[in-house]
Protein backbone atom coordinates (compact mmCIF):
# COMPACT_ATOMS: atom_id res chain seq x y z
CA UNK A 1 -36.70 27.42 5.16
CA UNK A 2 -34.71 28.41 8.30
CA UNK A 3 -36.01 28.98 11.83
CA UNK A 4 -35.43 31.97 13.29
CA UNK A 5 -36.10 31.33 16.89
CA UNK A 6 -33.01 30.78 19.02
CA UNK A 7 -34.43 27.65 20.79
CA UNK A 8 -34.39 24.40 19.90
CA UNK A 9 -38.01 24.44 19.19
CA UNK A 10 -37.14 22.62 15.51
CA UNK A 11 -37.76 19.60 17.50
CA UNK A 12 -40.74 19.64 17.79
CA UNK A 13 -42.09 21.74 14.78
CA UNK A 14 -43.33 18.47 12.05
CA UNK A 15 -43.37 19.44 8.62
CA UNK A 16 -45.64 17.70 5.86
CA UNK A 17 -46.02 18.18 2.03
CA UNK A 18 -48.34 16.85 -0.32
CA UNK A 19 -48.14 17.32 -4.33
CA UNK A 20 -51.64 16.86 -6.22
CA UNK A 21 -51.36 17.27 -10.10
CA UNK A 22 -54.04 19.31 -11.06
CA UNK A 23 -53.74 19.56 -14.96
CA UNK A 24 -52.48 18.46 -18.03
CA UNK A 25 -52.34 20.26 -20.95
CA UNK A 26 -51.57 18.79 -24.30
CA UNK A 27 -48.07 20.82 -25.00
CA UNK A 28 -46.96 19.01 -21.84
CA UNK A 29 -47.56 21.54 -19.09
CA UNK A 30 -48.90 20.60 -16.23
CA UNK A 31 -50.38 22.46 -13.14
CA UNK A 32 -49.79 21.15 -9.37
CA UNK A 33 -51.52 22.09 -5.73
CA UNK A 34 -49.07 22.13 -3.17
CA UNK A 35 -49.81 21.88 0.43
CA UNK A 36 -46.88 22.34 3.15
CA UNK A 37 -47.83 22.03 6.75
CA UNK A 38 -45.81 22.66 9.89
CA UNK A 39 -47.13 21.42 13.11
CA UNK A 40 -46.23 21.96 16.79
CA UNK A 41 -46.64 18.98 18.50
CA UNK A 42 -45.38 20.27 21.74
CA UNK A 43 -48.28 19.69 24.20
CA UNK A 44 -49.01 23.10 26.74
CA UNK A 45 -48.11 19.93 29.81
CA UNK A 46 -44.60 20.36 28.97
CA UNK A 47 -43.55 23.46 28.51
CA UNK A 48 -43.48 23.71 32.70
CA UNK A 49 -40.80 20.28 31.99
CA UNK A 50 -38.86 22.34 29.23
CA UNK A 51 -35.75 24.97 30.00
CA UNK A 52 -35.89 28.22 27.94
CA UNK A 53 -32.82 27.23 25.79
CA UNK A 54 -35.55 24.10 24.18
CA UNK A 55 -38.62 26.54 24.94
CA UNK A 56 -37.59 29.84 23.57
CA UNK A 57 -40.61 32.61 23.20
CA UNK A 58 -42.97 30.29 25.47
CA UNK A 59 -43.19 27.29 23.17
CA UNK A 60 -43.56 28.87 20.33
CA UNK A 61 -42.31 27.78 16.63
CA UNK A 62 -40.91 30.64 14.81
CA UNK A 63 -40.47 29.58 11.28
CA UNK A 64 -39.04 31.88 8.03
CA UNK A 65 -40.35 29.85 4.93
CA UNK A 66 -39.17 31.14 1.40
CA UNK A 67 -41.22 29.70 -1.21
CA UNK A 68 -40.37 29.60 -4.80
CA UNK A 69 -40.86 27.35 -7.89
CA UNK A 70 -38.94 24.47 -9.76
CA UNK A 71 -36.96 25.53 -12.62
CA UNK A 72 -38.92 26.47 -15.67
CA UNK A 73 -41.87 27.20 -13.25
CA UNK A 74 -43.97 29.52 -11.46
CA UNK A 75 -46.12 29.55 -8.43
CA UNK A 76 -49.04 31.83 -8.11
CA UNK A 77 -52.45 31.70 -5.70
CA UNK A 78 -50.12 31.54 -2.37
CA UNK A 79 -52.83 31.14 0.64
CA UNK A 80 -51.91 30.60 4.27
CA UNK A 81 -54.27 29.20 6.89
CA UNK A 82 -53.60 28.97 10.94
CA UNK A 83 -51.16 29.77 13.24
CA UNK A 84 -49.98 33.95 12.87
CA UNK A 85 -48.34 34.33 9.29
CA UNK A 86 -46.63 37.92 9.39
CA UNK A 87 -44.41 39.28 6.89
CA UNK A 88 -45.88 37.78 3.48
CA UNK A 89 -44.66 39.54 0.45
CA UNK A 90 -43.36 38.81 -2.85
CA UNK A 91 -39.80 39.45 -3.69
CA UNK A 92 -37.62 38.37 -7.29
CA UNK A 93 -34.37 36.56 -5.82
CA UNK A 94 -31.66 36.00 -8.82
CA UNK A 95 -34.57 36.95 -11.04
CA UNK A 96 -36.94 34.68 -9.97
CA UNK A 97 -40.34 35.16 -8.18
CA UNK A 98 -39.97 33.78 -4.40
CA UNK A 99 -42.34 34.20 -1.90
CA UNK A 100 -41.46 35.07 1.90
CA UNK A 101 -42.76 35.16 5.56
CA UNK A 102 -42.97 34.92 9.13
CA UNK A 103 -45.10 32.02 10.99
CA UNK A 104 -45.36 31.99 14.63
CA UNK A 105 -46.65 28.47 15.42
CA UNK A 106 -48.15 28.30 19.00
CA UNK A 107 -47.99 24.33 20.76
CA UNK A 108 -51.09 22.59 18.99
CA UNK A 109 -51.09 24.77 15.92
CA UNK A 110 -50.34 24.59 12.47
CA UNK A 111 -49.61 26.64 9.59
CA UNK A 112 -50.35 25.69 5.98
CA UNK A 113 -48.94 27.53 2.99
CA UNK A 114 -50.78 26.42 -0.54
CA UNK A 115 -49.19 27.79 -3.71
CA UNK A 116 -50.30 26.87 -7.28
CA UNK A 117 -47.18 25.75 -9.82
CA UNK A 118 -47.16 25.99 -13.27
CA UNK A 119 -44.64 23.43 -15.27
């Protein structure tokens, strides 16, 4: 994951994860639900307090997430909720299934991306 906004906005853009096993098969595989959240915390009473160069695009958390599985794996099911996911699409990186996008995250907001992975 990089950001692609040339303020310092990283600061305030929180990022959470949370790995439930779904499944276990006999042969050993094993299915997970993934949930990884960013959250601006910055508050709408400071951006008048910030300078552009922290600030950027009015506050605004500009994230490009690339999402792909562990070795041996695969991900399928990817779902986004909140904040303004653009971009989305599925590429093959080094022969691999990744998925990629865009999420503008206004102060307040969060975006979660939930993928299923197969071990």
């Amino acid at each position: 994951m990089t950001e692609q906004n040339p303020s310092k906005m990283g600061w305030y853009i929180h990022r959470t994860s949370k790995v439930t096993r779904s499944t276990c098969g006999n042969d050993g595989s094993q299915t997970y639900h993934v949930e990884y959240k960013m959250t601006n915390t910055l508050e709408n009473s400071q951006i008048g307090a910030l300078t552009s160069y922290i600030l950027g695009s009015g506050g605004q958390g500009v994230e490009k997430t690339l999402i792909y599985a562990p070795a041996g794996g695969s991900i399928s099911n990817l779902k986004t909720s909140g904040g303004s996911v653009t971009g989305s699409r599925q590429e093959t990186l080094n022969g691999k299934t990744v998925y990629a996008s865009n999420a503008t995250i206004a102060p307040g907001e969060s975006v979660t991306y939930s993928p299923v992975v197969y071990l």
